[in-house]
PDB file of N, CA and C in Angstrom:
ATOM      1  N   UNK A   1    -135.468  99.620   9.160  1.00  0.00           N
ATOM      2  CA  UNK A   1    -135.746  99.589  10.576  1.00  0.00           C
ATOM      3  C   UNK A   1    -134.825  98.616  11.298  1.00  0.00           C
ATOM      4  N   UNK A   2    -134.613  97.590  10.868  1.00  0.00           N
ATOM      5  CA  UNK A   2    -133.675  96.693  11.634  1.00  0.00           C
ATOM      6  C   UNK A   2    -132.502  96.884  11.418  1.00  0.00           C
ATOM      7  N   UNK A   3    -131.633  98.073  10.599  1.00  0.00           N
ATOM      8  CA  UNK A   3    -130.586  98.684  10.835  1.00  0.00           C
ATOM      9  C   UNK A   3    -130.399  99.541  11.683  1.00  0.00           C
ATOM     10  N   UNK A   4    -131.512 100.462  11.911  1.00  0.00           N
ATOM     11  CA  UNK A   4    -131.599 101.337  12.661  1.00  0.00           C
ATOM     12  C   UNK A   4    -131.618 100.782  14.569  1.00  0.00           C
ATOM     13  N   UNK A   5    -132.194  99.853  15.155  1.00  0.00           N
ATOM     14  CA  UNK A   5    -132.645  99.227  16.064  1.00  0.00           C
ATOM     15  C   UNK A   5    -131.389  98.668  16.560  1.00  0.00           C
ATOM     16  N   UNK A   6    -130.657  97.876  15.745  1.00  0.00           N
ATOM     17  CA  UNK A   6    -129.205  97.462  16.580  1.00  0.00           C
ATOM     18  C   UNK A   6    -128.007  98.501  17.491  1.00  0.00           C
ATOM     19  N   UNK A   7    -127.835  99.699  16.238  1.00  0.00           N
ATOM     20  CA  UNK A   7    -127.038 100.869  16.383  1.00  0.00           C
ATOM     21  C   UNK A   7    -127.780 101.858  17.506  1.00  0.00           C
ATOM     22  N   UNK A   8    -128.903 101.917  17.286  1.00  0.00           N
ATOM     23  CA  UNK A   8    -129.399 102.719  18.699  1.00  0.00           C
ATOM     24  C   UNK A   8    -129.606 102.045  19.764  1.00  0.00           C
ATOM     25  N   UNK A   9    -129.738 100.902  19.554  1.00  0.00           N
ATOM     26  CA  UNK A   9    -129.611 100.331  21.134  1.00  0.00           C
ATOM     27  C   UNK A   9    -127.939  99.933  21.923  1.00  0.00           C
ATOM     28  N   UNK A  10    -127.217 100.309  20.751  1.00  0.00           N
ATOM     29  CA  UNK A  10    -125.542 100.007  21.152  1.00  0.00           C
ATOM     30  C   UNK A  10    -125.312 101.744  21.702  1.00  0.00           C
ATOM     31  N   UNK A  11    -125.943 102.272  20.800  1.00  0.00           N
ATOM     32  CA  UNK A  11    -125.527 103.489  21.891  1.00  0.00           C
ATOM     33  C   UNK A  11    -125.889 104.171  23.061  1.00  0.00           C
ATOM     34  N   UNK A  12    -127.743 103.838  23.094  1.00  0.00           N
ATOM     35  CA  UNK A  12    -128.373 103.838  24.281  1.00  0.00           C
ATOM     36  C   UNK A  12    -127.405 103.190  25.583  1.00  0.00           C
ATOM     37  N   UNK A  13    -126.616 101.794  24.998  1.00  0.00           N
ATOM     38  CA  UNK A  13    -126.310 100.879  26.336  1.00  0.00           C
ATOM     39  C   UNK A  13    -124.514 101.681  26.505  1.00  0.00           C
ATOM     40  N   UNK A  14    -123.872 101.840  25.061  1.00  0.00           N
ATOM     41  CA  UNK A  14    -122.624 102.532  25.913  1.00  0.00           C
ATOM     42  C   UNK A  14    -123.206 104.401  26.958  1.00  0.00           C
ATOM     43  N   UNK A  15    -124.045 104.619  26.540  1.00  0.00           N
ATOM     44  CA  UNK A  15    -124.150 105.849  27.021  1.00  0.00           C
ATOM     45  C   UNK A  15    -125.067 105.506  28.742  1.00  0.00           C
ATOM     46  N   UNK A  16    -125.595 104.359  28.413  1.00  0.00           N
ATOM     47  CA  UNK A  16    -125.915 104.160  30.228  1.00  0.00           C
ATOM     48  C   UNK A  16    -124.820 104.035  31.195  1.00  0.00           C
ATOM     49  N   UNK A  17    -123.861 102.941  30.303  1.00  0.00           N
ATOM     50  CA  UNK A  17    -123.240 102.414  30.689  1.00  0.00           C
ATOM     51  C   UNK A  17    -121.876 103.773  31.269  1.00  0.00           C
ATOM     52  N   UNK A  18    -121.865 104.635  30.393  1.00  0.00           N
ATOM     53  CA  UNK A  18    -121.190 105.880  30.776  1.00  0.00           C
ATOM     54  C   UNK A  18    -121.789 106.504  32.092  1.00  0.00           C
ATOM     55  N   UNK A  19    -123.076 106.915  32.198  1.00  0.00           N
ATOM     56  CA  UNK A  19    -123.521 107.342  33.222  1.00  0.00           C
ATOM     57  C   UNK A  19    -123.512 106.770  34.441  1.00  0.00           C
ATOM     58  N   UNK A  20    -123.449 105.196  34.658  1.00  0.00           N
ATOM     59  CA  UNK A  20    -123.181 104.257  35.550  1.00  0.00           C
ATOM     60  C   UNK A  20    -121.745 104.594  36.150  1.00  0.00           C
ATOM     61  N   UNK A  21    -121.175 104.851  35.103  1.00  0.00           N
ATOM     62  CA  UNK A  21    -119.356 105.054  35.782  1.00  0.00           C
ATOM     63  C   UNK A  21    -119.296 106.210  36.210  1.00  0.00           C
ATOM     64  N   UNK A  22    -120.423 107.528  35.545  1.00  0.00           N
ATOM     65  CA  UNK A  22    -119.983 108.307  36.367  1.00  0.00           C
ATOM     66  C   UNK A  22    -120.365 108.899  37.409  1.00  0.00           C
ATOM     67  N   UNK A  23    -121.287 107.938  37.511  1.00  0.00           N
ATOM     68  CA  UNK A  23    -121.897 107.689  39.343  1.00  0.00           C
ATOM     69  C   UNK A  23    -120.842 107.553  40.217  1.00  0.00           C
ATOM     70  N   UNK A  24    -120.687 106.388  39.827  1.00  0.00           N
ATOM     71  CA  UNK A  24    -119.250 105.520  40.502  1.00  0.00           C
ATOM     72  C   UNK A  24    -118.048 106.847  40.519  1.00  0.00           C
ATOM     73  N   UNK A  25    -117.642 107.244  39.959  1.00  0.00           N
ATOM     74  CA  UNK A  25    -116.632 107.955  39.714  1.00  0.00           C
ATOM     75  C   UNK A  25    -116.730 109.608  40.597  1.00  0.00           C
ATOM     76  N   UNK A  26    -118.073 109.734  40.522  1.00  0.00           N
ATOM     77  CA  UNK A  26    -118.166 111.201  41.021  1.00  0.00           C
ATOM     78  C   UNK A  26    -118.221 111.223  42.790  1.00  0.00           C
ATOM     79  N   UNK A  27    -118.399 109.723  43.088  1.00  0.00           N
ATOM     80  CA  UNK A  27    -118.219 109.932  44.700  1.00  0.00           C
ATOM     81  C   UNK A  27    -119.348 110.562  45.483  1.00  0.00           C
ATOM     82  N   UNK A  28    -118.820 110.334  46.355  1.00  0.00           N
ATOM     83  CA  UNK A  28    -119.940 110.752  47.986  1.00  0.00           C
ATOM     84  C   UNK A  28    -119.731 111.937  48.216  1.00  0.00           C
ATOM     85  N   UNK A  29    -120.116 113.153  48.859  1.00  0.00           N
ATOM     86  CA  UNK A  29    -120.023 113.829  49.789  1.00  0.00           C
ATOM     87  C   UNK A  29    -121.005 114.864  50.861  1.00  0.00           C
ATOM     88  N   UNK A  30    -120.641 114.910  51.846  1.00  0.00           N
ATOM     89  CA  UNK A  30    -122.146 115.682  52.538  1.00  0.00           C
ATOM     90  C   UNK A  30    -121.419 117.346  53.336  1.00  0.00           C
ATOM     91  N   UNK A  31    -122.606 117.679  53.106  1.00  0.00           N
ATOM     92  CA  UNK A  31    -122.835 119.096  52.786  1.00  0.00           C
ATOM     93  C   UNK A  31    -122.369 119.417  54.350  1.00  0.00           C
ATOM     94  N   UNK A  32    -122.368 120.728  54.005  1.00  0.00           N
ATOM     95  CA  UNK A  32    -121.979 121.302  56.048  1.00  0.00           C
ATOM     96  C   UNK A  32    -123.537 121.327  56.912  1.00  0.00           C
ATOM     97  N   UNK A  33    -124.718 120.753  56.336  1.00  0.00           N
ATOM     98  CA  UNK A  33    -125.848 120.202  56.786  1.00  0.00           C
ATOM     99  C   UNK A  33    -126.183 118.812  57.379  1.00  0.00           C
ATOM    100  N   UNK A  34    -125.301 118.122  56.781  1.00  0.00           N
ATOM    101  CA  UNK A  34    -124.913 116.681  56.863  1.00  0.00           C
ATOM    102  C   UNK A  34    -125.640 115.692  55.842  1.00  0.00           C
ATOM    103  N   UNK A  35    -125.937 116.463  54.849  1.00  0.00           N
ATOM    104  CA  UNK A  35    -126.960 115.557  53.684  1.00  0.00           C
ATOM    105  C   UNK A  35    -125.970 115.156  53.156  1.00  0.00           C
ATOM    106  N   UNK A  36    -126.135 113.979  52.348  1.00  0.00           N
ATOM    107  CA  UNK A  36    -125.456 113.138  51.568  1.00  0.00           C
ATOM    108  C   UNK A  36    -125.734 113.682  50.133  1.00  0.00           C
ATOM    109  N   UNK A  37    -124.606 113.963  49.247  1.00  0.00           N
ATOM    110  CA  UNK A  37    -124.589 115.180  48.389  1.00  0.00           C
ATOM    111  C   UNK A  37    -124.508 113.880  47.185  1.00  0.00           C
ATOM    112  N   UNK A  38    -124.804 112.945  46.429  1.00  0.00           N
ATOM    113  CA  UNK A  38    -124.973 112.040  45.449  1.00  0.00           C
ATOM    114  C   UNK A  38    -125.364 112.340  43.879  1.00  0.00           C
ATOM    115  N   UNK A  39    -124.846 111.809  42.877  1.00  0.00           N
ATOM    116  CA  UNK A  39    -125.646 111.866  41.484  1.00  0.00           C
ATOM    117  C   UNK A  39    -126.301 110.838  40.875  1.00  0.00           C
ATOM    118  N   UNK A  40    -127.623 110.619  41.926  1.00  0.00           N
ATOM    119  CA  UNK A  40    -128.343 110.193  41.782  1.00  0.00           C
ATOM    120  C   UNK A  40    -129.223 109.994  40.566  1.00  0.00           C
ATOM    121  N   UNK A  41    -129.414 110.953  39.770  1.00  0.00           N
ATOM    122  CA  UNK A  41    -129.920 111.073  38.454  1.00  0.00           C
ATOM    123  C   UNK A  41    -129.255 110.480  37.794  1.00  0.00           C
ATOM    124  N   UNK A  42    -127.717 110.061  37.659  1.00  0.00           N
ATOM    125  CA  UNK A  42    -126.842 109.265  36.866  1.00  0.00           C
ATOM    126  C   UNK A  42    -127.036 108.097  36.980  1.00  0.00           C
ATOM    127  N   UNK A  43    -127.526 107.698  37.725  1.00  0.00           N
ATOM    128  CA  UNK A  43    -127.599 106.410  38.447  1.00  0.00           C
ATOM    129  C   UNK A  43    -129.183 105.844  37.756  1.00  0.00           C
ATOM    130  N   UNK A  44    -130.264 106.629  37.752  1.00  0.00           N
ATOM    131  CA  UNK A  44    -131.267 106.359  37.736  1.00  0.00           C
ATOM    132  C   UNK A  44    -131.621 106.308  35.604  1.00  0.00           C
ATOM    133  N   UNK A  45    -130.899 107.305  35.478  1.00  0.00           N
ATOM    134  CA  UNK A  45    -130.671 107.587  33.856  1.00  0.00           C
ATOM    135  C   UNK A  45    -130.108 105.945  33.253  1.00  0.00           C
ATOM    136  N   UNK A  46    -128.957 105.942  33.914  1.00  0.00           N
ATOM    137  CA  UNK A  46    -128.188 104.867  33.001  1.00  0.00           C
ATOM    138  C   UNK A  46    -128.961 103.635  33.019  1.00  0.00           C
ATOM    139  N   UNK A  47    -129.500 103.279  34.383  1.00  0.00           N
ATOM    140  CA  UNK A  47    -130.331 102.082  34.410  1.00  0.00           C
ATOM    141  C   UNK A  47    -131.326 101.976  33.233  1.00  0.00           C
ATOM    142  N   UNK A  48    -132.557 103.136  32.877  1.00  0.00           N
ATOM    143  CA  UNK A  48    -133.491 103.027  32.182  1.00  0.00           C
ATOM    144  C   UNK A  48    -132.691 102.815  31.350  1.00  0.00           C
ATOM    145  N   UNK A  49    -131.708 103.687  30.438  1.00  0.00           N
ATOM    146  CA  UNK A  49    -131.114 103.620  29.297  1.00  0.00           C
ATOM    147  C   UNK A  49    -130.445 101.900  28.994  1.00  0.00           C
ATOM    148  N   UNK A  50    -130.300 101.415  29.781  1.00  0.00           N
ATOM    149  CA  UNK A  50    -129.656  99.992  29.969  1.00  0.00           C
ATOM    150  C   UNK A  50    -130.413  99.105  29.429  1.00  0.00           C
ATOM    151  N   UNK A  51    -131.674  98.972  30.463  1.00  0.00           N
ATOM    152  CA  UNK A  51    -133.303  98.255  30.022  1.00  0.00           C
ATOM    153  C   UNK A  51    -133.116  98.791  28.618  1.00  0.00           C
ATOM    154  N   UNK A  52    -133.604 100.407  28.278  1.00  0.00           N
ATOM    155  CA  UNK A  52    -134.322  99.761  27.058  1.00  0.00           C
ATOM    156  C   UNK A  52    -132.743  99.951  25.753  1.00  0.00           C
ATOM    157  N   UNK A  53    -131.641  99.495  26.043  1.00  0.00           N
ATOM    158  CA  UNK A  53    -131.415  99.373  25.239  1.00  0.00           C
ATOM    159  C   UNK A  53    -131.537  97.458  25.090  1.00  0.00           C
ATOM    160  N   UNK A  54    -131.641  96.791  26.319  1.00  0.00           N
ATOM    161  CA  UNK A  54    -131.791  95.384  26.168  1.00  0.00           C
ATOM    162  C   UNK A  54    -133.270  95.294  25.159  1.00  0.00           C
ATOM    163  N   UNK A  55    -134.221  96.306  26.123  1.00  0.00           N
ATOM    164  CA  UNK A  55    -135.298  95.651  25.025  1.00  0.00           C
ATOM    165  C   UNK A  55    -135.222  96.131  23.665  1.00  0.00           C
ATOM    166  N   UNK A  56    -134.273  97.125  23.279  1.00  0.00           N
ATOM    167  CA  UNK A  56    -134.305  96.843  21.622  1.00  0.00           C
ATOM    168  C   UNK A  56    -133.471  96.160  21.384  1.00  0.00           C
ATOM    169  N   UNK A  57    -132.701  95.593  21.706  1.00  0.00           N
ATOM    170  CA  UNK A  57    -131.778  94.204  21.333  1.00  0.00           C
ATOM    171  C   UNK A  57    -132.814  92.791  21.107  1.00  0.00           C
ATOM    172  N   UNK A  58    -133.803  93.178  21.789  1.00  0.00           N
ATOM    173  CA  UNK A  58    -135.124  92.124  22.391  1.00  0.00           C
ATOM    174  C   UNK A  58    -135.495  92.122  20.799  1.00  0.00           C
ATOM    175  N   UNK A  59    -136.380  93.493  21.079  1.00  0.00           N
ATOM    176  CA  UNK A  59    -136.825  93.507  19.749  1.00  0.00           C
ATOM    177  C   UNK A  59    -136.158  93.045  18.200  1.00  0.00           C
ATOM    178  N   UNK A  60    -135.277  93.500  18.478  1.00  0.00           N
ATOM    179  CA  UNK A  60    -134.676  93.505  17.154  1.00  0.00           C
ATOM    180  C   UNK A  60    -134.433  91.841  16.781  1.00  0.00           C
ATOM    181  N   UNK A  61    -134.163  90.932  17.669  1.00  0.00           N
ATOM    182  CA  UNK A  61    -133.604  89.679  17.858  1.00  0.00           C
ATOM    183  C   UNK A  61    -135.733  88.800  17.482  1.00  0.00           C
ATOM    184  N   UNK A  62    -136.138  89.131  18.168  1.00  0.00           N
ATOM    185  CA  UNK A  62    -137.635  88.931  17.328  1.00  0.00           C
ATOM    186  C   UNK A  62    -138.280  89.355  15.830  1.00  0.00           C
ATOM    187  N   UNK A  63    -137.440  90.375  15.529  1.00  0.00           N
ATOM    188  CA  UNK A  63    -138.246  90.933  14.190  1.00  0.00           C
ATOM    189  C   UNK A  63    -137.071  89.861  13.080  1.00  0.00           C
ATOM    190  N   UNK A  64    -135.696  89.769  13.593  1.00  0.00           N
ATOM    191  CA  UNK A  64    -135.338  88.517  12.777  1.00  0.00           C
ATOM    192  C   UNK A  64    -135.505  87.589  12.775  1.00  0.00           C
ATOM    193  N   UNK A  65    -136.582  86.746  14.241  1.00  0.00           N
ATOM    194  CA  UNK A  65    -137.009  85.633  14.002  1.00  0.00           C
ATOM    195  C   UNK A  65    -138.159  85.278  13.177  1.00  0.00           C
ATOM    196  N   UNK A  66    -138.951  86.369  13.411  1.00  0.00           N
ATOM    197  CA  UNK A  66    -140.353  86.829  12.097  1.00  0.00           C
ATOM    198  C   UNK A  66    -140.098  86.615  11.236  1.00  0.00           C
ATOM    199  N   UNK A  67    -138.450  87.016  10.541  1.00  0.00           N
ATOM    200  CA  UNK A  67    -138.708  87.475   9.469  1.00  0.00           C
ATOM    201  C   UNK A  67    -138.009  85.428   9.096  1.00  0.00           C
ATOM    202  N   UNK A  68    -137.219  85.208   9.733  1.00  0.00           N
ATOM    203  CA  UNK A  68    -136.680  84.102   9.530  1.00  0.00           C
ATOM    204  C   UNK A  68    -137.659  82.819   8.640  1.00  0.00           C
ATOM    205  N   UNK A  69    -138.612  82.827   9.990  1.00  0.00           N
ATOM    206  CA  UNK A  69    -139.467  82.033  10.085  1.00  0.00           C
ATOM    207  C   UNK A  69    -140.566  82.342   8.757  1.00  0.00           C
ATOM    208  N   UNK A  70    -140.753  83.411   8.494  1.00  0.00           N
ATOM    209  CA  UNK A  70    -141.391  83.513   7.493  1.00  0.00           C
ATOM    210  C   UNK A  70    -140.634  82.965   5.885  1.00  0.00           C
ATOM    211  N   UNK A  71    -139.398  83.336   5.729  1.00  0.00           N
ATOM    212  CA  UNK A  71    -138.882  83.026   4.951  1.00  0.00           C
ATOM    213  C   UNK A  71    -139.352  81.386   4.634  1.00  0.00           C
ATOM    214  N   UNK A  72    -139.090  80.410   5.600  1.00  0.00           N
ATOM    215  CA  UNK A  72    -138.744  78.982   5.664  1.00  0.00           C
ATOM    216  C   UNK A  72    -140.578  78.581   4.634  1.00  0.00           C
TER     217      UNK A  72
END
């Protein structure tokens, strides 16, 4: 489990971190309605994915202090 927990949270955070850019990257534009045409879902995706890849970094950084501390 604590192999598993580092590597998925490194890819959870490059893959937010992808979706963040391609917010950024995909730009503005509004429709011949005048709505503001956005990829908003990219935006909203990468964030969660961000969080929880911090909180399994969280986690993972606690289950070695458990285990640390138990050792001693």
């Amino acid at each position: 489990m604590t192999r598993v927990i580092p590597g998925a949270s490194t890819i959870f955070l490059l893959a937010g971190l992808a979706l963040m850019a391609y917010f950024v990257a995909s730009g503005t534009t509004v429709d011949a309605d005048g709505v503001v045409v956005e990829e908003f879902w990219a935006w909203g995706l990468g964030v969660w994915l961000v969080i929880l890849s911090l909180l399994g970094y969280a986690f993972w950084g606690l289950v070695k202090l458990i285990a640390w501390l138990r050792s001693r």
